[in-house]
N, C-alpha and C. Protein backbone atom coordinates (compact mmCIF):
# COMPACT_ATOMS: atom_id res chain seq x y z
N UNK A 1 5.08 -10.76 -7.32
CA UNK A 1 5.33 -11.48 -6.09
C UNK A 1 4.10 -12.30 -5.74
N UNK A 2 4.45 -13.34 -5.15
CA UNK A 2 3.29 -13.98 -4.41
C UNK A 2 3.50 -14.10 -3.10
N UNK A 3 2.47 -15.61 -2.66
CA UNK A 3 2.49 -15.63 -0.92
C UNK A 3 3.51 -16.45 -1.06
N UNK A 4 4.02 -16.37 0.29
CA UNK A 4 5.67 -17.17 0.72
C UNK A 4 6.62 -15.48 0.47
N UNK A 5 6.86 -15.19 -0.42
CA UNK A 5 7.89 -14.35 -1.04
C UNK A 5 8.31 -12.97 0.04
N UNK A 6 9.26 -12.72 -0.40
CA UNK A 6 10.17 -11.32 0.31
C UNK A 6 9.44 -10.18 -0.23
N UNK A 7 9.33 -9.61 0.65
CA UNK A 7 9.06 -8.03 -0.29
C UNK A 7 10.54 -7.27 -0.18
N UNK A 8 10.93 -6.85 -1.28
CA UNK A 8 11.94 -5.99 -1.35
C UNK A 8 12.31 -5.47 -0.03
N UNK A 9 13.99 -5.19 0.05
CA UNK A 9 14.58 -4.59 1.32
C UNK A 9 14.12 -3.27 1.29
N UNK A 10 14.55 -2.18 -0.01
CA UNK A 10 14.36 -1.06 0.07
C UNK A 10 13.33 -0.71 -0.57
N UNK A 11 12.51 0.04 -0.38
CA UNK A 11 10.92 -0.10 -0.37
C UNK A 11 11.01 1.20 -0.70
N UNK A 12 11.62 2.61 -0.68
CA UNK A 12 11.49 3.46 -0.97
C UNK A 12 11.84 5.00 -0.47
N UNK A 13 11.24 6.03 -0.96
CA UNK A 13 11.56 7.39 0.02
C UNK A 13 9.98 7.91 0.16
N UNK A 14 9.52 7.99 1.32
CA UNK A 14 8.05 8.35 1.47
C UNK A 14 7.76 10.37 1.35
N UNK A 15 7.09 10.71 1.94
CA UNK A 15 6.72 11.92 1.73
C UNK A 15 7.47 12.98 2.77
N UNK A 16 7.96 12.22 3.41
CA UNK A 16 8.92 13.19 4.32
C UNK A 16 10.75 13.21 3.80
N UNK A 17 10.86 12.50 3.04
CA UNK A 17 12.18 12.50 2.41
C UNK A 17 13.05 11.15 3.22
N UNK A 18 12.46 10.49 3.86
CA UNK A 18 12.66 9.10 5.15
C UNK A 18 12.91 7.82 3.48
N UNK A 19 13.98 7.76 3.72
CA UNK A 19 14.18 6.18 3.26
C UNK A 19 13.25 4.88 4.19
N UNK A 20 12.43 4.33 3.37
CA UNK A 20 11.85 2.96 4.29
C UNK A 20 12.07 1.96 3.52
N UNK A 21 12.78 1.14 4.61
CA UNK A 21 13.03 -0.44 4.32
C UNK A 21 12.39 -1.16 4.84
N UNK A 22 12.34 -2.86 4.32
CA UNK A 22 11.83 -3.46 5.19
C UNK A 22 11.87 -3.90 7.06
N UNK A 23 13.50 -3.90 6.32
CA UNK A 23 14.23 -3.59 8.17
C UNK A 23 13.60 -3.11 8.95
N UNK A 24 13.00 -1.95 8.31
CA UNK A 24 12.55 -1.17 9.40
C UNK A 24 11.59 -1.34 10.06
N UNK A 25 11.00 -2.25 10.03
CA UNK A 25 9.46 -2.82 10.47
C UNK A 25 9.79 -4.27 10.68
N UNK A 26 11.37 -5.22 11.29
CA UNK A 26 11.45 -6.46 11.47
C UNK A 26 10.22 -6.25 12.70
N UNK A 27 9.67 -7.74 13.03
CA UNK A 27 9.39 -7.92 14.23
C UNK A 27 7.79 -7.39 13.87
N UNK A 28 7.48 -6.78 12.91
CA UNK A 28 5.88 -5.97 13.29
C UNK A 28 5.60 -6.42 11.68
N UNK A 29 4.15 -6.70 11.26
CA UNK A 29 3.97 -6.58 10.16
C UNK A 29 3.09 -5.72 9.38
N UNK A 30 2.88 -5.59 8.44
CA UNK A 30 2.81 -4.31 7.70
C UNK A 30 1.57 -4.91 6.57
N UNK A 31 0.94 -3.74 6.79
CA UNK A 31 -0.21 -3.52 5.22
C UNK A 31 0.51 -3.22 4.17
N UNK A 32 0.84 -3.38 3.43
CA UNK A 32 1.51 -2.71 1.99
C UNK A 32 0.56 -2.69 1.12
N UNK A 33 0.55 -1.60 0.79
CA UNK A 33 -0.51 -1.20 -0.44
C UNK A 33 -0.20 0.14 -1.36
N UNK A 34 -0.70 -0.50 -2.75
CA UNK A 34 -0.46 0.18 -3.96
C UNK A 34 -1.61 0.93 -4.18
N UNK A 35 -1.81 1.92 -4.97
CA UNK A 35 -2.60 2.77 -5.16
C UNK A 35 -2.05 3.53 -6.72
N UNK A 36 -3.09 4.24 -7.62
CA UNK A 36 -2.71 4.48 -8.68
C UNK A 36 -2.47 5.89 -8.66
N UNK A 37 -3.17 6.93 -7.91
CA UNK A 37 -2.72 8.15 -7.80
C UNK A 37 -3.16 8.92 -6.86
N UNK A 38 -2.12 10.02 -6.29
CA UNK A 38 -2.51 10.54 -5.00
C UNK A 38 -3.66 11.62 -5.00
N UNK A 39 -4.56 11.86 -4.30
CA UNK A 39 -5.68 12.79 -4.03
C UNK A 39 -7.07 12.40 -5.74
N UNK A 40 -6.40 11.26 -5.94
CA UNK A 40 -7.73 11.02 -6.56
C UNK A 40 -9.05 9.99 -5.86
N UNK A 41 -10.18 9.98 -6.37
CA UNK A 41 -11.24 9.98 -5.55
C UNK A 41 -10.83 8.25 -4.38
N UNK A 42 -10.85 7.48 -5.52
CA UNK A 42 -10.71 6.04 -4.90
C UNK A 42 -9.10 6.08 -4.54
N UNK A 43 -8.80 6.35 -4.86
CA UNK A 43 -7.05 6.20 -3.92
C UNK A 43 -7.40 7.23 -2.48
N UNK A 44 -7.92 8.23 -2.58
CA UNK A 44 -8.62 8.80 -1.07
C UNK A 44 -9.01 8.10 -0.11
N UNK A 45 -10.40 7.76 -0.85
CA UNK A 45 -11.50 6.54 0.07
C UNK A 45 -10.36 5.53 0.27
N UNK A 46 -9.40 4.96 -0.24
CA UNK A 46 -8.80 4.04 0.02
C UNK A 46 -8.02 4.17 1.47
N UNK A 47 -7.02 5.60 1.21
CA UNK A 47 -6.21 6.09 2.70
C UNK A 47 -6.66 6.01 3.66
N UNK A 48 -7.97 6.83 3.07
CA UNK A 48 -9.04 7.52 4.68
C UNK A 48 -9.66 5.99 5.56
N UNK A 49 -9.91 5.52 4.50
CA UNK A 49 -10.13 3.85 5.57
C UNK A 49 -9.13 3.22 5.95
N UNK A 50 -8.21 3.27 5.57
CA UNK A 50 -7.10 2.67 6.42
C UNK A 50 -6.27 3.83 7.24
N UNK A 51 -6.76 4.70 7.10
CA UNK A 51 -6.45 5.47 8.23
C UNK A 51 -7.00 5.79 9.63
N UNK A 52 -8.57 5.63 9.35
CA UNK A 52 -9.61 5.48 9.93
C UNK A 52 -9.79 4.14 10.80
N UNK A 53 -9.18 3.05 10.54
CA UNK A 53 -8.76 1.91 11.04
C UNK A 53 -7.58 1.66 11.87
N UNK A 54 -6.62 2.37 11.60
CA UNK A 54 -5.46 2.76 11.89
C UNK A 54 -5.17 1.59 13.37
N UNK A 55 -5.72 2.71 14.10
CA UNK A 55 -5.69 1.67 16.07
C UNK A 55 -6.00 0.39 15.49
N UNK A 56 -7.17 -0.06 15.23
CA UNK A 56 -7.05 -1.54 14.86
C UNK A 56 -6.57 -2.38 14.34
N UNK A 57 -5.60 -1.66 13.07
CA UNK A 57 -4.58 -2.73 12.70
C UNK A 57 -3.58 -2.37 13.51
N UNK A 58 -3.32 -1.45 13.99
CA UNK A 58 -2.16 -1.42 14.83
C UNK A 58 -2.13 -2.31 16.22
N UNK A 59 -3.50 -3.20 16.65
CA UNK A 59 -3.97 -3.82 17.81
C UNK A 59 -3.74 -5.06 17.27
N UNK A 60 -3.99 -5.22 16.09
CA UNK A 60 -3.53 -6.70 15.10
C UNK A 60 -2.03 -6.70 14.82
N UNK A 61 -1.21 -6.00 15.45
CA UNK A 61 0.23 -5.52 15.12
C UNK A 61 0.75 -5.14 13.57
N UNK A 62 0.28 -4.37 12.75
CA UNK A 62 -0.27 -4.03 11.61
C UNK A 62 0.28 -2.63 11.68
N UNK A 63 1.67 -2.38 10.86
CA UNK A 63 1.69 -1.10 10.27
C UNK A 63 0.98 -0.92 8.89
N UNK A 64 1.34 0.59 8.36
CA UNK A 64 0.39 0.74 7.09
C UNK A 64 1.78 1.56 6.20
N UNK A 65 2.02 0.97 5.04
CA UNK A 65 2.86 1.81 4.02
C UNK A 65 1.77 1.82 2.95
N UNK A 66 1.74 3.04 2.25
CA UNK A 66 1.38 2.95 0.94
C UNK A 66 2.40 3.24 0.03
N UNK A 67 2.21 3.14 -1.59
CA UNK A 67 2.92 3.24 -2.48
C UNK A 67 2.59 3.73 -3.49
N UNK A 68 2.94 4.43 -4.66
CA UNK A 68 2.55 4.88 -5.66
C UNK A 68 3.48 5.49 -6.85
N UNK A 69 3.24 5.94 -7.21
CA UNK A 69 4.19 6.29 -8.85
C UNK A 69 4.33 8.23 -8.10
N UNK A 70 3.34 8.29 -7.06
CA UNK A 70 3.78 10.10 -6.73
C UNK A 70 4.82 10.51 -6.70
N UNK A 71 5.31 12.18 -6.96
CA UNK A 71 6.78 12.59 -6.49
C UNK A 71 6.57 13.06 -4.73
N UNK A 72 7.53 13.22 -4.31
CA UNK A 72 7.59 13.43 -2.79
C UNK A 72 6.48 14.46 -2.82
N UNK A 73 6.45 15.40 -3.74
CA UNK A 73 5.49 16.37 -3.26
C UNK A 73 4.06 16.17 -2.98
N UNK A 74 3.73 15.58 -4.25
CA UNK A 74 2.08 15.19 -3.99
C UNK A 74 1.75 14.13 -2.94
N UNK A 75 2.99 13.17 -2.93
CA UNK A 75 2.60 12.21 -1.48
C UNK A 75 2.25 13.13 0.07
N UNK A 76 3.02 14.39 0.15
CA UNK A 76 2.86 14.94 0.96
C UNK A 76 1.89 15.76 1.02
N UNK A 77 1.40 16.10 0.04
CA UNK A 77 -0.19 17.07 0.27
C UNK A 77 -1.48 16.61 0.57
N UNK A 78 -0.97 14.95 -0.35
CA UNK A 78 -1.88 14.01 0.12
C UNK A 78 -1.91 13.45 1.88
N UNK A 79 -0.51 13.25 2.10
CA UNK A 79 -0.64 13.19 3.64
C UNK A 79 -1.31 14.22 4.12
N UNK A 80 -1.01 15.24 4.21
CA UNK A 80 -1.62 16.48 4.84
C UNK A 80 -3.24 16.91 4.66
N UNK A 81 -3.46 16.83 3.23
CA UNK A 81 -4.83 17.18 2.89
C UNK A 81 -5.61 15.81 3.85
N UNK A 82 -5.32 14.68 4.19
CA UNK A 82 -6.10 13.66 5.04
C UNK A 82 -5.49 13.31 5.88
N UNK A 83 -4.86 13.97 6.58
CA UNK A 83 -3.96 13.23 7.81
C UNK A 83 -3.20 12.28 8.18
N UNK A 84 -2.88 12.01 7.03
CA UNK A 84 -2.60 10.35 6.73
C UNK A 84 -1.60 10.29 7.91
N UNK A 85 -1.42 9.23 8.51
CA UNK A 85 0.14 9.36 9.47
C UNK A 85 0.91 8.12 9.42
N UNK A 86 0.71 7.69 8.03
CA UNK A 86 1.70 6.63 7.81
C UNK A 86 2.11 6.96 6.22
N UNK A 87 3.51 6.07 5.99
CA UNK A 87 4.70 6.20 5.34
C UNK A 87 3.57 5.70 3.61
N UNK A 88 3.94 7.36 3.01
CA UNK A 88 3.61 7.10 1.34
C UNK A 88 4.47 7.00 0.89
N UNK A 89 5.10 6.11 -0.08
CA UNK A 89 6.54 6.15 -0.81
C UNK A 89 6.05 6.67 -2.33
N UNK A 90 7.22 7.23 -2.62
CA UNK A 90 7.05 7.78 -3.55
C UNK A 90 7.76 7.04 -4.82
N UNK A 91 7.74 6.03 -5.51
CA UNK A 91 7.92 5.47 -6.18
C UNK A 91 8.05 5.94 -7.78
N UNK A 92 8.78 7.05 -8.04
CA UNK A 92 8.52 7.39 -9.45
C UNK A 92 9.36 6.74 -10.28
N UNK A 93 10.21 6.49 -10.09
CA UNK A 93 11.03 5.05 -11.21
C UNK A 93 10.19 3.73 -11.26
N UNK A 94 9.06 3.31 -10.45
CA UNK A 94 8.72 2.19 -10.33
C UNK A 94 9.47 1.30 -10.20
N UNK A 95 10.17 1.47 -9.47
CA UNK A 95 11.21 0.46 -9.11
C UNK A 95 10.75 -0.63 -8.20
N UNK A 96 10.40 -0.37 -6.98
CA UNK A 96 9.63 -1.04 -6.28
C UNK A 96 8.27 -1.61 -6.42
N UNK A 97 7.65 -0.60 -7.60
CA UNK A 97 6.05 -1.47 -7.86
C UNK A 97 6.51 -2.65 -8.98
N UNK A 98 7.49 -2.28 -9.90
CA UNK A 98 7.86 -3.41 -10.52
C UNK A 98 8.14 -4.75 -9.60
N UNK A 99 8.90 -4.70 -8.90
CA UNK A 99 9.30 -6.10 -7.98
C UNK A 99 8.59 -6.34 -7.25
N UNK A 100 7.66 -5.86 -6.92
CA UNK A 100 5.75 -6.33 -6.08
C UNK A 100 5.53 -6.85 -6.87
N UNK A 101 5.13 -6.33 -8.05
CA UNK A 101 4.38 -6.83 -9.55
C UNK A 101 2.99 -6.09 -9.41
N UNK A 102 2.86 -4.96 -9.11
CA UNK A 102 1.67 -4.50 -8.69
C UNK A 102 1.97 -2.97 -10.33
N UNK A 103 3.10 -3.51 -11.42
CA UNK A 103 2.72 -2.48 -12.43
C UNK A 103 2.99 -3.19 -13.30
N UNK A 104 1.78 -3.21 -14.09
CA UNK A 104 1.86 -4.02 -15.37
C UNK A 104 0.36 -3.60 -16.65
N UNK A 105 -0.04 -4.13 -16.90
CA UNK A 105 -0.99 -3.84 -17.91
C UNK A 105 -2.49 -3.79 -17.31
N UNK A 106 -3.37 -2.75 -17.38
CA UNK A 106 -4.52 -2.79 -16.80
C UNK A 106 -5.53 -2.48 -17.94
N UNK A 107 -6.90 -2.37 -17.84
CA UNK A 107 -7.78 -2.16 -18.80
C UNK A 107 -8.97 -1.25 -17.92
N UNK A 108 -8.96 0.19 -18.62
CA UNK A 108 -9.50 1.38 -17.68
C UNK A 108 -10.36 2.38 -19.18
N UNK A 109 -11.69 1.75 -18.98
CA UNK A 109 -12.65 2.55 -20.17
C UNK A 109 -12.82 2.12 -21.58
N UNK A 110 -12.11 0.65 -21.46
CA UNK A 110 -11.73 -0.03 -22.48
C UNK A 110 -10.49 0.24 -22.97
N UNK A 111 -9.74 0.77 -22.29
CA UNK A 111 -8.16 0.84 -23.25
C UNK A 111 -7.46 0.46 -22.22
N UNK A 112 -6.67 -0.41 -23.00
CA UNK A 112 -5.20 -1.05 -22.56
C UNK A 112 -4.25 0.10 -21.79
N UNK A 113 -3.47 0.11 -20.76
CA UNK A 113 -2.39 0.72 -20.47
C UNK A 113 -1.84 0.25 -19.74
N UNK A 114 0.11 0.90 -19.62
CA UNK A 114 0.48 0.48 -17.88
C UNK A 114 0.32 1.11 -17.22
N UNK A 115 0.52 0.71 -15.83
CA UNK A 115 0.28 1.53 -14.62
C UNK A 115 0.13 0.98 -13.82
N UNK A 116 -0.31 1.15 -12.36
CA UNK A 116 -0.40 0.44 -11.20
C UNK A 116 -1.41 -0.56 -10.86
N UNK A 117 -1.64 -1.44 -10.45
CA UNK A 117 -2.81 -2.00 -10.52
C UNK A 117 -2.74 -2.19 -8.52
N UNK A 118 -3.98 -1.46 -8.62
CA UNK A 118 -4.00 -1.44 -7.13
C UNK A 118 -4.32 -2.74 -6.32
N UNK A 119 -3.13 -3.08 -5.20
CA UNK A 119 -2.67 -4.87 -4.89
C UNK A 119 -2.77 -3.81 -2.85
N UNK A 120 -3.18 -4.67 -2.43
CA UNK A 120 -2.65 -4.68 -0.73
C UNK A 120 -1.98 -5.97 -0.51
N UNK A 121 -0.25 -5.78 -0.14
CA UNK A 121 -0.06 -7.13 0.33
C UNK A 121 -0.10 -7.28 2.05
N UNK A 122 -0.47 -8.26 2.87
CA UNK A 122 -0.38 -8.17 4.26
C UNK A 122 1.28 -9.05 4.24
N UNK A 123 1.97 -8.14 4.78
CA UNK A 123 3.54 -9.07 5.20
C UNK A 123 3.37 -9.50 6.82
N UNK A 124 4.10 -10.03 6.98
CA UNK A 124 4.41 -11.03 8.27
C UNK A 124 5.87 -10.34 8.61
N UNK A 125 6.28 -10.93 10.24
CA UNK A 125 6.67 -10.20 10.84
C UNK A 125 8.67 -10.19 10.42
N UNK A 126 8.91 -11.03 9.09
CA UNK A 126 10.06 -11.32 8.80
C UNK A 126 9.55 -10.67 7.43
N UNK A 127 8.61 -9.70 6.79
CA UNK A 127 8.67 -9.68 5.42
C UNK A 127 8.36 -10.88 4.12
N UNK A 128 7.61 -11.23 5.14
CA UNK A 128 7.25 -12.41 4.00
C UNK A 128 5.89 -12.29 3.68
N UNK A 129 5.14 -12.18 2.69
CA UNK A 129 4.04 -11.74 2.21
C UNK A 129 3.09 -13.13 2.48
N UNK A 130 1.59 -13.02 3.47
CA UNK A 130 0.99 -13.93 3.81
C UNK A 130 -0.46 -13.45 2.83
N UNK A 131 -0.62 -12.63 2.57
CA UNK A 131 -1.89 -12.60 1.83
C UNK A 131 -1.80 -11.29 1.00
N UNK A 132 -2.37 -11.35 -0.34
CA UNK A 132 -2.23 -10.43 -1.91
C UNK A 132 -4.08 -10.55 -1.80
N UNK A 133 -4.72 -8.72 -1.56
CA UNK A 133 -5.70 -8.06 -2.24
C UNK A 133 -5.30 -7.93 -3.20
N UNK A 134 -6.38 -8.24 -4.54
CA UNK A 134 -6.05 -8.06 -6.15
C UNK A 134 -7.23 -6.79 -6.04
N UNK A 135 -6.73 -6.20 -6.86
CA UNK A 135 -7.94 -4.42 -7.64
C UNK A 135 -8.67 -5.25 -7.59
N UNK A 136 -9.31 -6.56 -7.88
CA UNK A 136 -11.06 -6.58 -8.60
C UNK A 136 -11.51 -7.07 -6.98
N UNK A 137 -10.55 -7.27 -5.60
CA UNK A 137 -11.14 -7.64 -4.80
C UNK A 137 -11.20 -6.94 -3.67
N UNK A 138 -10.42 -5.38 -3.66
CA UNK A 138 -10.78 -4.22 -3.44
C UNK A 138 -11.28 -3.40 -3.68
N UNK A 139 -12.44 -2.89 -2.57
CA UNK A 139 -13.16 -1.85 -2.47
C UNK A 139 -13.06 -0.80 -1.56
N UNK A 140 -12.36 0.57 -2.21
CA UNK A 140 -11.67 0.99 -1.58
C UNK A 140 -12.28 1.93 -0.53
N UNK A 141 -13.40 2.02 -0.38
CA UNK A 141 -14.32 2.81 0.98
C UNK A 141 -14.15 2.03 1.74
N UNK A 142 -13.86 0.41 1.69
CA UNK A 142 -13.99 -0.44 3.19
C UNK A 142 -12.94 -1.10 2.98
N UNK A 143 -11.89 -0.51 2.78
CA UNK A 143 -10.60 -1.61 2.38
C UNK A 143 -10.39 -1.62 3.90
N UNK A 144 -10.23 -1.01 4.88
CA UNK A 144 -9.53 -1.38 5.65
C UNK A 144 -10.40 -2.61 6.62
N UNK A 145 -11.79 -2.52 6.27
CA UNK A 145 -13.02 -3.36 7.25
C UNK A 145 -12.50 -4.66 6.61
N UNK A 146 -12.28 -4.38 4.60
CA UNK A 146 -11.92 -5.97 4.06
C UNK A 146 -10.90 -6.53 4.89
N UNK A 147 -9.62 -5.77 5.39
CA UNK A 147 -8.19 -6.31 5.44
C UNK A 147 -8.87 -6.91 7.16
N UNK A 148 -9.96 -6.51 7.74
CA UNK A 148 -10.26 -6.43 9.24
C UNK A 148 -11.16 -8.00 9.41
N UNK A 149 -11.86 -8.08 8.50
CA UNK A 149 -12.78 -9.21 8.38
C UNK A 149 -11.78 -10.30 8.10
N UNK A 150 -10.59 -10.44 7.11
CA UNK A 150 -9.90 -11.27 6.72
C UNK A 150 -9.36 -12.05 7.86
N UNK A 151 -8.43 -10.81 8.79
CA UNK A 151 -8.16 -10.97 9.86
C UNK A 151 -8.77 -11.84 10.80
N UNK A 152 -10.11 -11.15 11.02
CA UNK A 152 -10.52 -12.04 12.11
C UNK A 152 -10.90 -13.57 11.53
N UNK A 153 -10.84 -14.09 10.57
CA UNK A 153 -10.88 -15.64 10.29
C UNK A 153 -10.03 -16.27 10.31
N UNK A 154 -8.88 -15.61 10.79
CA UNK A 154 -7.07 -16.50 11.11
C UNK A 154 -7.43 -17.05 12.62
């Protein structure tokens, strides 16, 4: 996907067993972000700052979904083990990271593989994607200060 584009209607089943669509967030727009696996170190630092930010994107009218290849279970331990209090989908068909385009070929220690390549898209208040974080331009201890600084130059 790029900027201009739809993000998918059905977006997934998060850690509470909750179907989330885009629907469900008309009118408000949303952080969407990919991540490669739950309770590992940088997908952590990643939550905990945008969790930690939380009120402030929510003052920028800014919900927060994450996404990942987890089964319901580990999305949920991961919620719990950090408090997370927004929607992890659990994406294990990759169904939905496929049509982001956020799973495709990465290079991790020198070897080729697939897998997720960790993307934040910011959507707008109809689902239309206004700005794509790429992995090499996230850093995931201050992702949420990056998505905050961006912000304030609109």
């Amino acid at each position: 996907m790029t900027i201009g584009d739809k993000i998918p209607e059905v977006l997934g089943v998060d850690q509470n067993g909750q179907e989330i669509k885009a629907s469900d967030y008309k009118g408000k727009k949303i952080v969407l972000y990919s991540y490669p696996k739950a309770n590992t170190s940088g997908c952590t630092a990643e939550a905990c700052s945008l969790q930690a930010h939380k009120d402030e994107l929510a003052d920028k009218g800014y919900a927060i979904i994450g996404i990942s290849k987890d089964k319901v279970e580990n999305q949920k331990k991961f919620a719990d083990n950090y408090s997370l209090s927004f929607p992890l989908i659990a994406d294990t068909e990759t169904t939905t990271l496929q049509e982001l385009g956020c799973w495709g070929e990465k290079v991790a220690c020198g070897r080729r593989t697939i897998g997720i390549l960790r993307t934040t898209y910011l959507v707008n208040e109809e689902g239309v994607i206004e700005k794509i974080f790429t992995s090499k331009e996230i850093k995931t201890k201050i992702h949420a200060e990056q998505i905050l600084d961006y912000l304030a130059t609109l």
